[in-house]
N, C-alpha and C. Protein backbone atom coordinates (compact mmCIF):
# COMPACT_ATOMS: atom_id res chain seq x y z
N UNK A 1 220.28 174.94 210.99
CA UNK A 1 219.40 174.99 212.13
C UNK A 1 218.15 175.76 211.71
N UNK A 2 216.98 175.59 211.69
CA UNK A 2 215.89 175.61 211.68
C UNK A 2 214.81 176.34 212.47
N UNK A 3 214.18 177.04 213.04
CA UNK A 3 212.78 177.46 213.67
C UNK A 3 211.67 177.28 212.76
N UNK A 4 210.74 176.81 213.22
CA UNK A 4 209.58 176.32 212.42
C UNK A 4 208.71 177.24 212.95
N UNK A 5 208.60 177.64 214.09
CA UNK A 5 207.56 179.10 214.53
C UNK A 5 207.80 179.79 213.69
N UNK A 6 208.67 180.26 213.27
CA UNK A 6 209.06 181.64 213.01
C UNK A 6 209.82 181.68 211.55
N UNK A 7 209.70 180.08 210.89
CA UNK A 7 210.20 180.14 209.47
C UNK A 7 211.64 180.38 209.21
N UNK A 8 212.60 180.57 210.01
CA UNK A 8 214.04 181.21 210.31
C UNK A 8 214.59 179.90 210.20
N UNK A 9 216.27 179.58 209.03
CA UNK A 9 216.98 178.81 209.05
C UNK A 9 217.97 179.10 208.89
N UNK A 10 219.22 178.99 209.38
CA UNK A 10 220.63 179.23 209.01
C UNK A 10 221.02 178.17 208.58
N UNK A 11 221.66 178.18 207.27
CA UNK A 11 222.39 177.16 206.87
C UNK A 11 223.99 177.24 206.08
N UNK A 12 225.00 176.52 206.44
CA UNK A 12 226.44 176.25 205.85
C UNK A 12 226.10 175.79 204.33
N UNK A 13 226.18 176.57 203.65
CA UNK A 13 225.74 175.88 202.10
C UNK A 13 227.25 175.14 201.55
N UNK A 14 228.16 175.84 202.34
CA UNK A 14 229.45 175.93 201.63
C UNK A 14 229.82 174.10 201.94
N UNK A 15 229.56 174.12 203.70
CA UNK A 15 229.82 172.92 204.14
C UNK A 15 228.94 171.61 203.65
N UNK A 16 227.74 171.99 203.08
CA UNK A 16 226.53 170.96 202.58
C UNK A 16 227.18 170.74 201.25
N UNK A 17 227.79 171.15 200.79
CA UNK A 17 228.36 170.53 199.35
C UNK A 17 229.54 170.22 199.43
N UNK A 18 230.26 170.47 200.58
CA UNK A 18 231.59 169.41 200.29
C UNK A 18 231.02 168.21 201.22
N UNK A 19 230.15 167.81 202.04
CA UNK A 19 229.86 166.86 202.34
C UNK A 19 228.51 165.79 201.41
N UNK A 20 228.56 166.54 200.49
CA UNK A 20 227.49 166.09 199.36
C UNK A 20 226.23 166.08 199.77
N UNK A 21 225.91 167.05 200.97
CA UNK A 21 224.42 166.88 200.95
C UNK A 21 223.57 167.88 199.88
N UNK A 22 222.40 167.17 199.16
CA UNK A 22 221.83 167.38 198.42
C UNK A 22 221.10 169.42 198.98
N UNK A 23 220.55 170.26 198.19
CA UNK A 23 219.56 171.24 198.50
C UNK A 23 218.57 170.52 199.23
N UNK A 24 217.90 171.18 200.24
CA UNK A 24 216.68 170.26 200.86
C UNK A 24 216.10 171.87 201.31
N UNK A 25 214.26 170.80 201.29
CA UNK A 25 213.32 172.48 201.56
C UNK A 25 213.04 172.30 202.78
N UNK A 26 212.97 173.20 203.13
CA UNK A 26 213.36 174.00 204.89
C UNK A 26 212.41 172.78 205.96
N UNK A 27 211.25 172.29 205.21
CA UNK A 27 210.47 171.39 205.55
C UNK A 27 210.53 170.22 205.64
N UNK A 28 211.87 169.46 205.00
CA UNK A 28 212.44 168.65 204.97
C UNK A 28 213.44 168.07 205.33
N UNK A 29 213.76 169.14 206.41
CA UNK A 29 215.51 168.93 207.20
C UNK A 29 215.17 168.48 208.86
N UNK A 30 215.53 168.32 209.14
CA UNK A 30 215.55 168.09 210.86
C UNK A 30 216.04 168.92 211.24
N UNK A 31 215.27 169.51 212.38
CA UNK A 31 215.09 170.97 213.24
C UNK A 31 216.37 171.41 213.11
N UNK A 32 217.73 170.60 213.59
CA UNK A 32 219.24 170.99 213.92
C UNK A 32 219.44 169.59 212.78
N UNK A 33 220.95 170.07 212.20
CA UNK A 33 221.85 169.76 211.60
C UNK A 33 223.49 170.25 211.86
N UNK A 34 223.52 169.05 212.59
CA UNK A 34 225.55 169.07 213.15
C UNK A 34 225.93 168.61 212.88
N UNK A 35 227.48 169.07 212.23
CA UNK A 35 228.29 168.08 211.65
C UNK A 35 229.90 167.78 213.08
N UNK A 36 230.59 166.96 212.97
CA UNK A 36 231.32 167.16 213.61
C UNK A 36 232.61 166.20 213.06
N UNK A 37 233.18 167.36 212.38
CA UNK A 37 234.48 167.13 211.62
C UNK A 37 235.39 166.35 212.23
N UNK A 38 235.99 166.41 213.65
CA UNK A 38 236.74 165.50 213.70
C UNK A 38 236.40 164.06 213.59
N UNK A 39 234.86 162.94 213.82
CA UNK A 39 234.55 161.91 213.50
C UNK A 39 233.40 161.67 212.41
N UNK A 40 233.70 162.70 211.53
CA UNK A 40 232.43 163.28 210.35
C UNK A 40 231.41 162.33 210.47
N UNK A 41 230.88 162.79 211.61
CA UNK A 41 229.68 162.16 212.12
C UNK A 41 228.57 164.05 211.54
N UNK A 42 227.60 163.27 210.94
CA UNK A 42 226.32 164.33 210.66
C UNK A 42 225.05 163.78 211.82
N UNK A 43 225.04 164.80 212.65
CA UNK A 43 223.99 164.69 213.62
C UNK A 43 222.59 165.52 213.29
N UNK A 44 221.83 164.53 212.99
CA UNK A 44 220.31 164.85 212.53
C UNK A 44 219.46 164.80 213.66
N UNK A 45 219.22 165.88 214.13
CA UNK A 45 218.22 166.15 215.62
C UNK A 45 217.02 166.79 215.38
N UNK A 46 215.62 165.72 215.17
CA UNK A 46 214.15 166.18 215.36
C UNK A 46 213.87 166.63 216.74
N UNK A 47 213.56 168.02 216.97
CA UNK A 47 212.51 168.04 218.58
C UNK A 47 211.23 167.68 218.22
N UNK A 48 210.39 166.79 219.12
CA UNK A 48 209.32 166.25 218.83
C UNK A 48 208.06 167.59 219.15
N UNK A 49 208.36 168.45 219.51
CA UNK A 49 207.58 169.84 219.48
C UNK A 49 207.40 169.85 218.16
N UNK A 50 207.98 169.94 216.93
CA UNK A 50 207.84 170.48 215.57
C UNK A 50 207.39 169.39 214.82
N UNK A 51 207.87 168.46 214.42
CA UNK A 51 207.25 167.39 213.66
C UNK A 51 207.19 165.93 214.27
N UNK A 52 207.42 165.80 215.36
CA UNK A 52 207.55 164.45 216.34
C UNK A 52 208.77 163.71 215.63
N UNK A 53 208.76 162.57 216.11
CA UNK A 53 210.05 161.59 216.47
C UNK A 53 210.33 161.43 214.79
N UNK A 54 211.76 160.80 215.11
CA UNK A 54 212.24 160.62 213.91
C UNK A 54 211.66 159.35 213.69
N UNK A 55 210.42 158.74 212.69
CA UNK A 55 209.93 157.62 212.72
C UNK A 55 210.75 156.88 211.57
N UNK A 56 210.92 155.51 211.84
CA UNK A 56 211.25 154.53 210.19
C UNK A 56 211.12 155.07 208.97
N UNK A 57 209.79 155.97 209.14
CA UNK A 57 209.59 156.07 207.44
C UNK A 57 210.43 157.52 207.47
N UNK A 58 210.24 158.46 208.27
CA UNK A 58 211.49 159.43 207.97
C UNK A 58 212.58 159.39 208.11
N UNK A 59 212.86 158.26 209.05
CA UNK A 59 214.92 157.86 208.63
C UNK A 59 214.60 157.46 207.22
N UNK A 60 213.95 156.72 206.54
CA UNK A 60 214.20 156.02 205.14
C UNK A 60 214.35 157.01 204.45
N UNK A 61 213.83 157.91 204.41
CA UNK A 61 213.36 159.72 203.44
C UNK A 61 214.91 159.98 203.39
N UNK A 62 215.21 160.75 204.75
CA UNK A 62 216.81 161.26 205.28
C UNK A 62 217.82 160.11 204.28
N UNK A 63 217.67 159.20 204.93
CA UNK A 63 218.96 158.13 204.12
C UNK A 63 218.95 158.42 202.71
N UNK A 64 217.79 158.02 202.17
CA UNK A 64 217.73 158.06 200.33
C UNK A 64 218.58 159.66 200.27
N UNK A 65 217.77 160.72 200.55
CA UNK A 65 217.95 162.08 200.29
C UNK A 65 219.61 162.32 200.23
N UNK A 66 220.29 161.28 201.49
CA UNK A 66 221.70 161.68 201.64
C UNK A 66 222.61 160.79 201.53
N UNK A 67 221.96 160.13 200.57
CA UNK A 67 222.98 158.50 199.90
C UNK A 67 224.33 159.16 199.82
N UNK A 68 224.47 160.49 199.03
CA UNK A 68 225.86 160.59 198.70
C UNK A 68 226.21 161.51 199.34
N UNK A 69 225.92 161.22 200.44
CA UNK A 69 226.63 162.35 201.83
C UNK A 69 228.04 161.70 202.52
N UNK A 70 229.35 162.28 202.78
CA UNK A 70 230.17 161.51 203.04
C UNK A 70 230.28 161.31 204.63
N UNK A 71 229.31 161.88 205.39
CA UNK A 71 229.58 162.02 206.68
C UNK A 71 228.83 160.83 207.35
N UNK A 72 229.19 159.63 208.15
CA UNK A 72 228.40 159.10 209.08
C UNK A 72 227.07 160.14 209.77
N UNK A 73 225.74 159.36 209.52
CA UNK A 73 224.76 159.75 210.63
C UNK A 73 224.76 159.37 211.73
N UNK A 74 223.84 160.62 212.14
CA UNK A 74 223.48 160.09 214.06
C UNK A 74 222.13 161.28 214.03
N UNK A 75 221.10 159.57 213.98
CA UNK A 75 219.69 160.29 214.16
C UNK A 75 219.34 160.60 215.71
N UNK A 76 218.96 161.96 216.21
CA UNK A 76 218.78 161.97 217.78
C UNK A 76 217.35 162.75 217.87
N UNK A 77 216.62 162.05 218.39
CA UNK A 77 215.20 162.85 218.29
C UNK A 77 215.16 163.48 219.74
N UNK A 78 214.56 164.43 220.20
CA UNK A 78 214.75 165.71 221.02
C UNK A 78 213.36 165.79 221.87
N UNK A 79 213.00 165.02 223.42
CA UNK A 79 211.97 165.41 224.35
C UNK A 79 212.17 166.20 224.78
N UNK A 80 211.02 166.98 225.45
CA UNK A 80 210.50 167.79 226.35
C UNK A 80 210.85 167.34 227.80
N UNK A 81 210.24 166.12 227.26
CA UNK A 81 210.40 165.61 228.99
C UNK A 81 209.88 163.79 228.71
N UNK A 82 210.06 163.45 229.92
CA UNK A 82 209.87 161.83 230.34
C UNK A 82 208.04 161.70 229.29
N UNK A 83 207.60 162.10 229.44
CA UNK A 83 205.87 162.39 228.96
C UNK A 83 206.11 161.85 227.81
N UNK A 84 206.52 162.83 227.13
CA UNK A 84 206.83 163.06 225.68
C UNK A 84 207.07 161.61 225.31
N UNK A 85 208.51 161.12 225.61
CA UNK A 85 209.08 160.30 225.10
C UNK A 85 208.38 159.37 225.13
N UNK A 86 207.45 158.88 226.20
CA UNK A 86 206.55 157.79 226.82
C UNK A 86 205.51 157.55 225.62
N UNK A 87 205.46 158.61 224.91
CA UNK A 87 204.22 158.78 224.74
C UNK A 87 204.45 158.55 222.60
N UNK A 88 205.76 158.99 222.39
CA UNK A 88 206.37 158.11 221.45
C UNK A 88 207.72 156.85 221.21
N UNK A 89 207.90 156.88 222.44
CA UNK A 89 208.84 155.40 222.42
C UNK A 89 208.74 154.62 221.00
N UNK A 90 207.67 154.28 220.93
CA UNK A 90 207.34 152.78 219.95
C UNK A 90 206.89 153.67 218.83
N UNK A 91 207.09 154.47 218.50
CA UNK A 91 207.08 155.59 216.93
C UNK A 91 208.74 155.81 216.73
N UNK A 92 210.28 155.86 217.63
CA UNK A 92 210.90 156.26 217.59
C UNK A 92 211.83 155.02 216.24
N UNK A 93 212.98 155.44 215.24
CA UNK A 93 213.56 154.32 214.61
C UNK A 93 214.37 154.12 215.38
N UNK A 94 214.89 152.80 215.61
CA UNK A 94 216.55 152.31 216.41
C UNK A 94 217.10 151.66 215.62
């Protein structure tokens, strides 16, 4: 998990290498990173406050980066509000 104000990240290093995710720079992760062991689903959550929506070309980045990650993704990008989203709908990947 990440703060981009304030440069602050906590990270499971222990858990990022048994799930094979690669080192990544603090600038390159999505705000939150959840894993959830019982359906090793890896939940990748952009708030569009910090770097906006998760677009095509940054799911493509994420995927390559975590080819040999063993956990199913789940990209979830993060509004403010109805505005927000309106306002990147058609930037968002599905």
């Amino acid at each position: 998990m990440g703060d981009t104000a304030k440069k602050l990240i906590v990270v499971d290093t222990e858990l990022l290498e048994r799930l094979q995710i690669p080192e990544m720079n603090h600038e390159k992760l999505p705000d939150v990173v959840l894993y959830d062991s019982n359906r090793n689903w890896l939940f990748l959550i952009e708030a569009v406050t910090s770097h906006g929506p998760v677009s095509p070309k940054r799911h493509a980045e994420l995927e390559t980066t975590l080819r040999d990650c063993t956990a199913d993704r789940v990209y979830v990008t993060a509004f403010l509000g109805f505005a927000d989203f309106k306002k990147y709908a058609s930037a968002i990947v599905w």
